[in-house]
C-alpha atoms as a PDB file:
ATOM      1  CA  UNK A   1      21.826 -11.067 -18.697  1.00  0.00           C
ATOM      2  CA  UNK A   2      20.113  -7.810 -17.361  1.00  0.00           C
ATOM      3  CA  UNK A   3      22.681  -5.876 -18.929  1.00  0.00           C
ATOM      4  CA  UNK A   4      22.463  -7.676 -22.458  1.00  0.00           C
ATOM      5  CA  UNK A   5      18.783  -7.557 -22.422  1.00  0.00           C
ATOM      6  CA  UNK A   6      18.159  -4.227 -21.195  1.00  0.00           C
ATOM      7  CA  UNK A   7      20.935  -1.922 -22.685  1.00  0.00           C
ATOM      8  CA  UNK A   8      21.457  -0.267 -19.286  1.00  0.00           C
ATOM      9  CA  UNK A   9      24.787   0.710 -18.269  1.00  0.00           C
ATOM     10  CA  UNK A  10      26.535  -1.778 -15.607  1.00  0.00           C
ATOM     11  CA  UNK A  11      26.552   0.782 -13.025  1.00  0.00           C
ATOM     12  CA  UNK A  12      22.481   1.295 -12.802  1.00  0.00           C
ATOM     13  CA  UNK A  13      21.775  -2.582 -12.479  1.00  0.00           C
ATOM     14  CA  UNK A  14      22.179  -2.556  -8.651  1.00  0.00           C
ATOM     15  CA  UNK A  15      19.971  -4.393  -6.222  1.00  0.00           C
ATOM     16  CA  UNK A  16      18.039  -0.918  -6.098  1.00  0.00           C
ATOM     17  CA  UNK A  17      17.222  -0.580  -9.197  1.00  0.00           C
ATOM     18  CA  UNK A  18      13.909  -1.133 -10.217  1.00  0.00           C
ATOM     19  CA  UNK A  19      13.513  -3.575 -13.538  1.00  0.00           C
ATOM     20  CA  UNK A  20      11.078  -1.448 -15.176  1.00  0.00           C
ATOM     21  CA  UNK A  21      11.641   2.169 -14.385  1.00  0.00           C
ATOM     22  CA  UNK A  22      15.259   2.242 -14.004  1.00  0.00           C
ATOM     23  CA  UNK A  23      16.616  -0.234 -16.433  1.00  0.00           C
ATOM     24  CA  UNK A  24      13.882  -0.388 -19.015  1.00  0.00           C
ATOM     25  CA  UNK A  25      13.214  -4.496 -18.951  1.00  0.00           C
ATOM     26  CA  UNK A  26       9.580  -4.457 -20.574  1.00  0.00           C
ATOM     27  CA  UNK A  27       7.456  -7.081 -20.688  1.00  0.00           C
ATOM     28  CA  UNK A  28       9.031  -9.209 -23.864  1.00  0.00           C
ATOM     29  CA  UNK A  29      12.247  -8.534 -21.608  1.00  0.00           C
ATOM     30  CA  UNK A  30      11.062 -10.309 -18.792  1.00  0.00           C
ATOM     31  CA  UNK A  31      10.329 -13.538 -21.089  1.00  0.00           C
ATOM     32  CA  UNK A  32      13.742 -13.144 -22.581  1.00  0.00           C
ATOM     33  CA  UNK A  33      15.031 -13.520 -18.817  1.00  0.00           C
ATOM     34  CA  UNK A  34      12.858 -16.429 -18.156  1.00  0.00           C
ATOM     35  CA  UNK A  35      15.184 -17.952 -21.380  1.00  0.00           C
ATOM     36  CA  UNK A  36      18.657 -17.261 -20.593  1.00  0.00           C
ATOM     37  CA  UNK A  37      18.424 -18.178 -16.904  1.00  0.00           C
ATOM     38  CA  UNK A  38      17.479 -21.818 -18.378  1.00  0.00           C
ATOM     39  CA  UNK A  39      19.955 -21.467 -21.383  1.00  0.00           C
ATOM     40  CA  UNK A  40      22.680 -19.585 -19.676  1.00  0.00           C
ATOM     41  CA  UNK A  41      22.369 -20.663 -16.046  1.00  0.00           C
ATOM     42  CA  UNK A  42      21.076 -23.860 -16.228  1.00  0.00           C
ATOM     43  CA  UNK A  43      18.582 -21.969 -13.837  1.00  0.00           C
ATOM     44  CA  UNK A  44      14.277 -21.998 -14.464  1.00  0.00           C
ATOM     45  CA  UNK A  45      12.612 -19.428 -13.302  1.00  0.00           C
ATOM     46  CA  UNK A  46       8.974 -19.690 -12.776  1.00  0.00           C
ATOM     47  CA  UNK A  47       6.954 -17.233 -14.806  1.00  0.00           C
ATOM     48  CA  UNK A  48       4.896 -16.164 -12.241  1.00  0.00           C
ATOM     49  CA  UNK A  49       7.473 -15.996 -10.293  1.00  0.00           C
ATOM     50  CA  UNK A  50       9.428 -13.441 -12.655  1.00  0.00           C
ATOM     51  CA  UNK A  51       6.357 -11.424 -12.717  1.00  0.00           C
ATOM     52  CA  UNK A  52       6.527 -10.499  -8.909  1.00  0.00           C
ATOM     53  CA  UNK A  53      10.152  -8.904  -9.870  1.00  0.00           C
ATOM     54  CA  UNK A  54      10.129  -5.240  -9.260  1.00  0.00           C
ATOM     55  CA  UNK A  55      13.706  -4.884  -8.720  1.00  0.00           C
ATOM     56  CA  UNK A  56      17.501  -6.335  -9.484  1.00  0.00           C
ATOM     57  CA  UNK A  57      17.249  -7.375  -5.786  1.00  0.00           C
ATOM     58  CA  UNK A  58      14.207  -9.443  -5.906  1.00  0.00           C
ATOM     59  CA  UNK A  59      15.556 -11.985  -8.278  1.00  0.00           C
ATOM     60  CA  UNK A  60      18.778 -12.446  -6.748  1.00  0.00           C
ATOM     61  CA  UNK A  61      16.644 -12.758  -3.125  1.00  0.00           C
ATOM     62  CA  UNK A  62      15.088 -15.349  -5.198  1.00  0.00           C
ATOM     63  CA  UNK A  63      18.159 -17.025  -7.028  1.00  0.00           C
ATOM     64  CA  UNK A  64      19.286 -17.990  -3.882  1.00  0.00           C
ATOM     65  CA  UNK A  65      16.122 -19.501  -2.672  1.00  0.00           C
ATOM     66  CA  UNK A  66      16.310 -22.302  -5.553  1.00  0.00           C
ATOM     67  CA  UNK A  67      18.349 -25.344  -5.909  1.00  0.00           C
ATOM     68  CA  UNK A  68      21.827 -25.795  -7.450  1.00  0.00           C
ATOM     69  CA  UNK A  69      21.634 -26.559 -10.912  1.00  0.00           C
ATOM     70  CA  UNK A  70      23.096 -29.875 -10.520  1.00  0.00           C
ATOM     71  CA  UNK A  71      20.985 -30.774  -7.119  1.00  0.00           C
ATOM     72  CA  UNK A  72      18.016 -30.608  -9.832  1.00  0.00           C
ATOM     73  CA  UNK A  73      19.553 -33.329 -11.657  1.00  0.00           C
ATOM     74  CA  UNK A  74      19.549 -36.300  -8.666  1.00  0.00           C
END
């Protein structure tokens, strides 16, 4: 999804890498994130949650804080 959205090579999306500054998500980006966790994933993402993402790292920290997709559903 980063990759798709941003343009940036594979390589630079590491956990490092910052979302702005190093792979050039801007602020529609972020939105378009928000939209193909839920379409994609099955997976919603809070905006203000996305907004505190300053790196690759801090949404998979938070990924794995949320519920499986189909725990949502019970």
């Amino acid at each position: 999804i980063l990759q798709r959205i941003s343009g940036a090579d594979l390589e630079q999306i590491t956990p490092e890498a910052r979302l702005i500054e190093d792979i050039g998500i801007d602020s529609l980006g972020f939105y378009e994130i928000l939209i193909e966790a839920d379409e994609c994933l099955g997976i919603k993402i809070r905006e203000e949650d996305l907004l505190k993402f300053r790196t690759v790292g801090d949404i998979q920290r938070h990924l794995r804080t949320l519920d499986p997709p189909d725990a949502q559903a019970t």
